[in-house]
Structure formats: structure tokens, C-alpha cells
N, C-alpha and C. Protein backbone atom coordinates (compact mmCIF):
# COMPACT_ATOMS: atom_id res chain seq x y z
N UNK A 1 0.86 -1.18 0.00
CA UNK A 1 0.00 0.00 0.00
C UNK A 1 0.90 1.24 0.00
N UNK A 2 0.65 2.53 -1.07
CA UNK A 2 1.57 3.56 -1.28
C UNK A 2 0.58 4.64 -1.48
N UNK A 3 0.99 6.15 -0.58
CA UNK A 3 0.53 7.33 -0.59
C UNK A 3 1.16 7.64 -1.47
N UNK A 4 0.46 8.96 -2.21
CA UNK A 4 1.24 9.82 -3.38
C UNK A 4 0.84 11.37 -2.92
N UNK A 5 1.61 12.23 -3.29
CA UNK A 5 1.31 13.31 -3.21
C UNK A 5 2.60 13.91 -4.28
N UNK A 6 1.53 15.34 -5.03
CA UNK A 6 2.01 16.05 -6.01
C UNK A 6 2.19 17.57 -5.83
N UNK A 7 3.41 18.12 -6.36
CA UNK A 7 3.31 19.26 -6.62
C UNK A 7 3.49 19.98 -7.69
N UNK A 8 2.29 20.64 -8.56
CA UNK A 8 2.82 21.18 -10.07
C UNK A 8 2.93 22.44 -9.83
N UNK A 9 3.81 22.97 -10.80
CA UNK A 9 3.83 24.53 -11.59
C UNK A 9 4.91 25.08 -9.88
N UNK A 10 6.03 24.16 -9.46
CA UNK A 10 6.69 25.18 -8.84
C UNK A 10 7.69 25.96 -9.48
N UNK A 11 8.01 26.75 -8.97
CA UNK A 11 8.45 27.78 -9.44
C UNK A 11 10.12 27.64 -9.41
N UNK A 12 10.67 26.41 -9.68
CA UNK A 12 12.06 26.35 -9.09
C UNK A 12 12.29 25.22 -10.23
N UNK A 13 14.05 25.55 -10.47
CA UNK A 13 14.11 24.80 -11.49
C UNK A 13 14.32 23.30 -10.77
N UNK A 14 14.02 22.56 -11.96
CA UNK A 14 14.21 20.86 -11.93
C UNK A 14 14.97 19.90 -11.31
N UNK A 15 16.38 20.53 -12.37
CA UNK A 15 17.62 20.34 -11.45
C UNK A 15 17.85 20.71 -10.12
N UNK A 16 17.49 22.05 -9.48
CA UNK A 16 17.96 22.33 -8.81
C UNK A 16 16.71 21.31 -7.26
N UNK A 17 16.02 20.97 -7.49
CA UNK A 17 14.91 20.04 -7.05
C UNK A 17 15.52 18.48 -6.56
N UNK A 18 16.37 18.17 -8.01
CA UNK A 18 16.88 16.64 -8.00
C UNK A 18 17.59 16.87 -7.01
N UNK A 19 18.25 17.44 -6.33
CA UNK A 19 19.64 17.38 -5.66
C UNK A 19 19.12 17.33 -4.38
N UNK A 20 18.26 18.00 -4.12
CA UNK A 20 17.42 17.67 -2.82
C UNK A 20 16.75 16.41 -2.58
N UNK A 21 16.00 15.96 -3.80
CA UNK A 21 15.32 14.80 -3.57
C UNK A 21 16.19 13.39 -3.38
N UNK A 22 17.53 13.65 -3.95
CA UNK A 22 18.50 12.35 -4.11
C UNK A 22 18.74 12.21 -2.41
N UNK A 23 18.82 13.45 -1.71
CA UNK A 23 19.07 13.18 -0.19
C UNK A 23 18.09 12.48 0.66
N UNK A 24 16.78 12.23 0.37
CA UNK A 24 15.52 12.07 1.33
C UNK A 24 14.95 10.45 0.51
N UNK A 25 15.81 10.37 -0.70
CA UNK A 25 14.89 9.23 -1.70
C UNK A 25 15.13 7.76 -0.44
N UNK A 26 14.67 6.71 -0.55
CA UNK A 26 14.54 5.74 0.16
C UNK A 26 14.85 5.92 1.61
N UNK A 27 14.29 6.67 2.58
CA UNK A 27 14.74 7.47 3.80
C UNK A 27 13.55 7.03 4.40
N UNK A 28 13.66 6.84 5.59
CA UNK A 28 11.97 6.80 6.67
C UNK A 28 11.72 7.99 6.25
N UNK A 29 9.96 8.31 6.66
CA UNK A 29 9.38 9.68 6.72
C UNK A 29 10.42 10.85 7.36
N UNK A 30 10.39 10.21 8.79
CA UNK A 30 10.60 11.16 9.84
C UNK A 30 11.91 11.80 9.77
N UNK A 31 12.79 10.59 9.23
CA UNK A 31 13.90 11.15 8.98
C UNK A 31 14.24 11.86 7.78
N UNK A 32 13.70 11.33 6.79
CA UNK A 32 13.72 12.37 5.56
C UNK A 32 13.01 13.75 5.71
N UNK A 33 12.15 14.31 6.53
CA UNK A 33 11.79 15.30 7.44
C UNK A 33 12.75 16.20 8.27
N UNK A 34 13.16 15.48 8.51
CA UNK A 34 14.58 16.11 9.52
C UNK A 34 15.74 16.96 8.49
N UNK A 35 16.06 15.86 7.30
CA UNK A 35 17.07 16.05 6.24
C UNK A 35 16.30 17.64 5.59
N UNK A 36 15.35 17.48 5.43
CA UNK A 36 14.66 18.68 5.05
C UNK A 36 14.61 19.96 5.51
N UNK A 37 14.34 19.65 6.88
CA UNK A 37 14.51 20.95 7.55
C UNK A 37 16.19 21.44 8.10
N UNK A 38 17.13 20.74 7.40
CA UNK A 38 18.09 21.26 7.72
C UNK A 38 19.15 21.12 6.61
N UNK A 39 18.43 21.48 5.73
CA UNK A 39 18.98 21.25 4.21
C UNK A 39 18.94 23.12 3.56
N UNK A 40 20.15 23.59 3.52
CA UNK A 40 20.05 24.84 3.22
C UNK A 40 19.74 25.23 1.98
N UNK A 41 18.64 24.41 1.09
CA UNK A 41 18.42 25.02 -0.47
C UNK A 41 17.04 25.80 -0.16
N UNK A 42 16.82 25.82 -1.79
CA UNK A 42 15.33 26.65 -2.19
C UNK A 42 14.40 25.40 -1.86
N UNK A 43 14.19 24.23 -2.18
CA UNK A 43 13.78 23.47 -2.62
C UNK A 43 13.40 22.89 -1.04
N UNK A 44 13.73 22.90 -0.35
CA UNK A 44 13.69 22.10 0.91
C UNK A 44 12.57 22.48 1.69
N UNK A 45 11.77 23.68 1.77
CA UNK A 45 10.83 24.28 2.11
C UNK A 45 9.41 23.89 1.18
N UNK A 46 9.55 23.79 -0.10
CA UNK A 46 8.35 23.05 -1.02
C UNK A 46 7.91 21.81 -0.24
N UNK A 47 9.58 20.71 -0.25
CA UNK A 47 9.28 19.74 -0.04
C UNK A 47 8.92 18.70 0.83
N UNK A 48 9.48 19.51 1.99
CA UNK A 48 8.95 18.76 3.42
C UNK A 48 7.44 19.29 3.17
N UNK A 49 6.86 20.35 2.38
CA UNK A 49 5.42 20.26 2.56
C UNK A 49 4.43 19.37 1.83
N UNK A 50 5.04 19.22 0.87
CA UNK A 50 4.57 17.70 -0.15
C UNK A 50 5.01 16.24 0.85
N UNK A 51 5.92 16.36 1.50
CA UNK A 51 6.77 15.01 2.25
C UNK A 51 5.33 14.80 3.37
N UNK A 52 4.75 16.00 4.16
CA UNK A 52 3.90 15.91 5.15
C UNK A 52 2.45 15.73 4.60
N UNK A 53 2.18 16.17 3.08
CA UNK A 53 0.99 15.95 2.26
C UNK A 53 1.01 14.58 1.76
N UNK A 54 1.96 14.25 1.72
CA UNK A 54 2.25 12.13 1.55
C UNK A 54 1.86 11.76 2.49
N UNK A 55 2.40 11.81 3.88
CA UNK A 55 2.37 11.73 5.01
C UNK A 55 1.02 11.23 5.64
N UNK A 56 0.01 12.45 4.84
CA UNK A 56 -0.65 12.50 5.44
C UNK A 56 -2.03 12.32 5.33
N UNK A 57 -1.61 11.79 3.86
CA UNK A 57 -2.84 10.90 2.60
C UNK A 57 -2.59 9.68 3.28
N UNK A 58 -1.28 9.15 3.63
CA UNK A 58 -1.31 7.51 3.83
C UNK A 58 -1.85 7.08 5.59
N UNK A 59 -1.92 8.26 6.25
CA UNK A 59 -2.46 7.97 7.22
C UNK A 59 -3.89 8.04 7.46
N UNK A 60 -4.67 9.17 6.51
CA UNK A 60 -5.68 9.62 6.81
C UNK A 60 -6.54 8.84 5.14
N UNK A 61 -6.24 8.43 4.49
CA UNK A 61 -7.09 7.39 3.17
C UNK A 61 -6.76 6.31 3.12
N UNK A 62 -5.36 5.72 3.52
CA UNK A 62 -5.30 4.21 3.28
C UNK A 62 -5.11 3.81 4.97
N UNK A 63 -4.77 4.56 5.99
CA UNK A 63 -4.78 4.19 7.22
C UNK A 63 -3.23 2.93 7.58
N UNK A 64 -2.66 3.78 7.37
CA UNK A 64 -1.26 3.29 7.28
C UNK A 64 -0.69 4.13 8.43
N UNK A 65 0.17 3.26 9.26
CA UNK A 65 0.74 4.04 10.34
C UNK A 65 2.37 4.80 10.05
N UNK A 66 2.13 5.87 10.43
CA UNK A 66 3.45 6.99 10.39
C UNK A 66 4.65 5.93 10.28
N UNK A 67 4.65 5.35 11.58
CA UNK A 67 5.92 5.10 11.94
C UNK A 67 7.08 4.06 11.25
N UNK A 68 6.18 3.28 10.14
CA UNK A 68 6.26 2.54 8.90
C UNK A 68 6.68 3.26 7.58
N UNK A 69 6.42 4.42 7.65
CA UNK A 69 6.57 4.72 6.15
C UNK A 69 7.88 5.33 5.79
N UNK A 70 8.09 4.99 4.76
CA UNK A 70 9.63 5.89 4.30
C UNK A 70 9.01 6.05 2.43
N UNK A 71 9.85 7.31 2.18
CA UNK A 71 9.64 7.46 0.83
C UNK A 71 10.14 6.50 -0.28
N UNK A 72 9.39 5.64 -0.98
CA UNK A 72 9.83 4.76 -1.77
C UNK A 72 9.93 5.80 -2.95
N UNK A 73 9.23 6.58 -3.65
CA UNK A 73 9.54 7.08 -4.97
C UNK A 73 9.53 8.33 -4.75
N UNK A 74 10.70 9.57 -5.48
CA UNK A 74 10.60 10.93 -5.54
C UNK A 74 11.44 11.40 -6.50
N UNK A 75 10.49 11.74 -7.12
CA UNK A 75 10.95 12.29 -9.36
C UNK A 75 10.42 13.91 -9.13
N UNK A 76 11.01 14.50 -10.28
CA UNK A 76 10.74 15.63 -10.64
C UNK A 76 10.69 15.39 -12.36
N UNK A 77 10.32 16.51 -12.90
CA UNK A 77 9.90 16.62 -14.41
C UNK A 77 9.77 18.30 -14.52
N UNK A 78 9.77 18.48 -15.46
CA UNK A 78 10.16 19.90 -16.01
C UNK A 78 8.53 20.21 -16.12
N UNK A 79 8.45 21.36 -16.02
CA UNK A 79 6.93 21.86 -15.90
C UNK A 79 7.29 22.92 -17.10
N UNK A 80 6.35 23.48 -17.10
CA UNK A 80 5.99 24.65 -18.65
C UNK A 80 7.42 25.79 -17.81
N UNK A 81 8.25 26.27 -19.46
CA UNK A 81 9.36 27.49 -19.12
C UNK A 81 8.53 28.57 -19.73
N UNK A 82 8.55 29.91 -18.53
CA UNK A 82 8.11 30.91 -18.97
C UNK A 82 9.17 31.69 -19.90
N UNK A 83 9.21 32.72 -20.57
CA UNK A 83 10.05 33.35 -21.62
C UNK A 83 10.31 34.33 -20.94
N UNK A 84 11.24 35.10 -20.84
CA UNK A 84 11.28 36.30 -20.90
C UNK A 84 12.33 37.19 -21.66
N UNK A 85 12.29 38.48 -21.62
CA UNK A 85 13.08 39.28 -22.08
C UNK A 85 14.41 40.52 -21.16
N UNK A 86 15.81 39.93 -21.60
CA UNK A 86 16.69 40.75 -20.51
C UNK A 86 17.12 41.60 -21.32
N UNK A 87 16.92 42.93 -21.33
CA UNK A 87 17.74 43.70 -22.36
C UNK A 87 19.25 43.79 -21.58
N UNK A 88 20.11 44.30 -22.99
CA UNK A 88 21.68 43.69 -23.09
C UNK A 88 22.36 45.21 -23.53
N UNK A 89 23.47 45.26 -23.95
CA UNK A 89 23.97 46.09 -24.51
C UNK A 89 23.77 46.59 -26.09
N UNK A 90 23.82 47.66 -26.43
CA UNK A 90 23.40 47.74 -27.76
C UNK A 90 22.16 47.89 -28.37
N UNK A 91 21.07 47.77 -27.57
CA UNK A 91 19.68 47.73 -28.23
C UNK A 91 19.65 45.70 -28.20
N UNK A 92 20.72 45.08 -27.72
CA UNK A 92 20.07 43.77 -28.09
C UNK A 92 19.11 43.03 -26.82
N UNK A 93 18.72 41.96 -27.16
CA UNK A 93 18.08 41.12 -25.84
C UNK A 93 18.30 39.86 -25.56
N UNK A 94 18.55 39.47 -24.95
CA UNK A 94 18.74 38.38 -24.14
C UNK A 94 17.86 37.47 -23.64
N UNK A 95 16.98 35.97 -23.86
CA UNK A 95 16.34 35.34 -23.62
C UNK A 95 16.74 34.55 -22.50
N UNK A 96 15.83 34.72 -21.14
CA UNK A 96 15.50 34.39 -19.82
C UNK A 96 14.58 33.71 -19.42
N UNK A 97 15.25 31.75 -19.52
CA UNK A 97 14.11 31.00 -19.16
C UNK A 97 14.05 30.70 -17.76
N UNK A 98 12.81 30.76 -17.51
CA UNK A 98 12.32 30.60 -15.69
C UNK A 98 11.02 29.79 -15.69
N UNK A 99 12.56 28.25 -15.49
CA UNK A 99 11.65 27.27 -15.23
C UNK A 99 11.17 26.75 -14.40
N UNK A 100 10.34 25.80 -13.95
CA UNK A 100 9.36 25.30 -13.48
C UNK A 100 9.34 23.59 -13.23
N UNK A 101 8.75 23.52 -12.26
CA UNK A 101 8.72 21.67 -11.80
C UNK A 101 7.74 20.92 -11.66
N UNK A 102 7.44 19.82 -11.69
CA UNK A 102 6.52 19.08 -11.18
C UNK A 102 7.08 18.26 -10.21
N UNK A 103 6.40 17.91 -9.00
CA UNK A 103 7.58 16.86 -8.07
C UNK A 103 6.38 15.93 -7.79
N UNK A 104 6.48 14.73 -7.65
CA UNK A 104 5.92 13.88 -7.25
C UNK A 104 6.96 12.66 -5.78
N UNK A 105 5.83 12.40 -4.93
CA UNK A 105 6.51 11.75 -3.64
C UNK A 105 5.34 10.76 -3.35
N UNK A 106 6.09 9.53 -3.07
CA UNK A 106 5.25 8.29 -2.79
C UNK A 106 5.71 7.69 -2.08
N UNK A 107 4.76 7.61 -0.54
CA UNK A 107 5.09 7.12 0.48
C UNK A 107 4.93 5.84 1.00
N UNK A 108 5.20 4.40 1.16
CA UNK A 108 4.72 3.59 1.40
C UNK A 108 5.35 2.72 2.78
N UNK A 109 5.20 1.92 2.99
CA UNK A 109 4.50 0.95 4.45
C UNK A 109 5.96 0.10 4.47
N UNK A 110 6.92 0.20 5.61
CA UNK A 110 8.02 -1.32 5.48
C UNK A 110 7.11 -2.40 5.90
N UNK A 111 7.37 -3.54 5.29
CA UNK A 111 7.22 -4.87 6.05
C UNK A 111 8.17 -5.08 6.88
């Protein structure tokens, strides 16, 4: 039995997402919680809140106890890049992509 919980359209790039998630991937909850809150990126603040929205689907819809669960799956994927425009020297411009994530986290039960 496995909780899921999603987050689309964040505002942070992809990569910079993976590097966080490689630290917490196959981790108990509680402790991948911990790794989170003392993990000095951008990304670490999204994700302990998706980590506690897993959390908290598998306790409260499939009735799975906390103290069992560790994150079996946590991917990211590139979400829609907005465009923008940096002006440059010369009259020229400069194209400024500000991308975006999808993260997905799936929590499930040790035997």
C-alpha cells in the first residue's frame, strides 16, 4: 500500500529540485523530514510540505501508520518554461528561461 502526493507549476528549477530529492529518496518519513529541515536550499521548504501531504494521505485514506513509512519514490519533471526578455547592450536582448517543476513523492509501508 503507497501514498502519493504532487506538486505542479513550482516555481524552481528541476535540477535544482533533483539534488534535494537524491538526499531524502529511500529514507523513513521522519527522517527524511529532519534532512529537510536542515537542508540549506530553495527546494527544501516546497518539499517537506509535499513530504507531510504524503504523510498524510497515507495515514488519513489508506490508514497506514506513520511510523512505517519511508519514501519509496521521488521524481521531478520539467513543468511549462516561462520566456522572458533581458535587455543587453546595444539595443540587443537576451532570452530568460524561468523554469518550473513538477515533483511527485510516494510514500509507502516497510514490512
Amino acid at each position: 500500500m503507497e501514498a502519493k502526493a504532487s506538486l505542479r507549476h513550482a516555481r524552481i528549477a528541476p535540477r535544482k529540485v533533483q539534488i534535494v530529492l537524491d538526499l531524502i529518496r529511500n529514507k523513513p518519513a521522519d527522517q527524511a523530514l529532519a534532512i529537510l529541515q536542515h537542508t540549506p536550499k530553495a527546494a527544501s521548504e516546497p518539499l517537506s510540505k509535499l513530504l507531510k501531504s504524503a504523510v498524510a494521505n497515507a495515514e488519513n485514506n489508506f490508514g497506514l501508520s506513520r511510523d512505517n513509512l519511508y519514501v519509496s519514490e521521488c521524481f521531478v519533471t520539467p513543468g511549462p518554461t516561462m520566456k522572458r526578455i533581458r535587455p543587453r547592450a546595444q539595443g540587443r536582448a537576451f532570452r530568460v528561461l524561468k523554469r518550473s517543476s513538477h515533483v511527485f513523492i510516494t510514500v509507502a509501508e516497510r514490512e
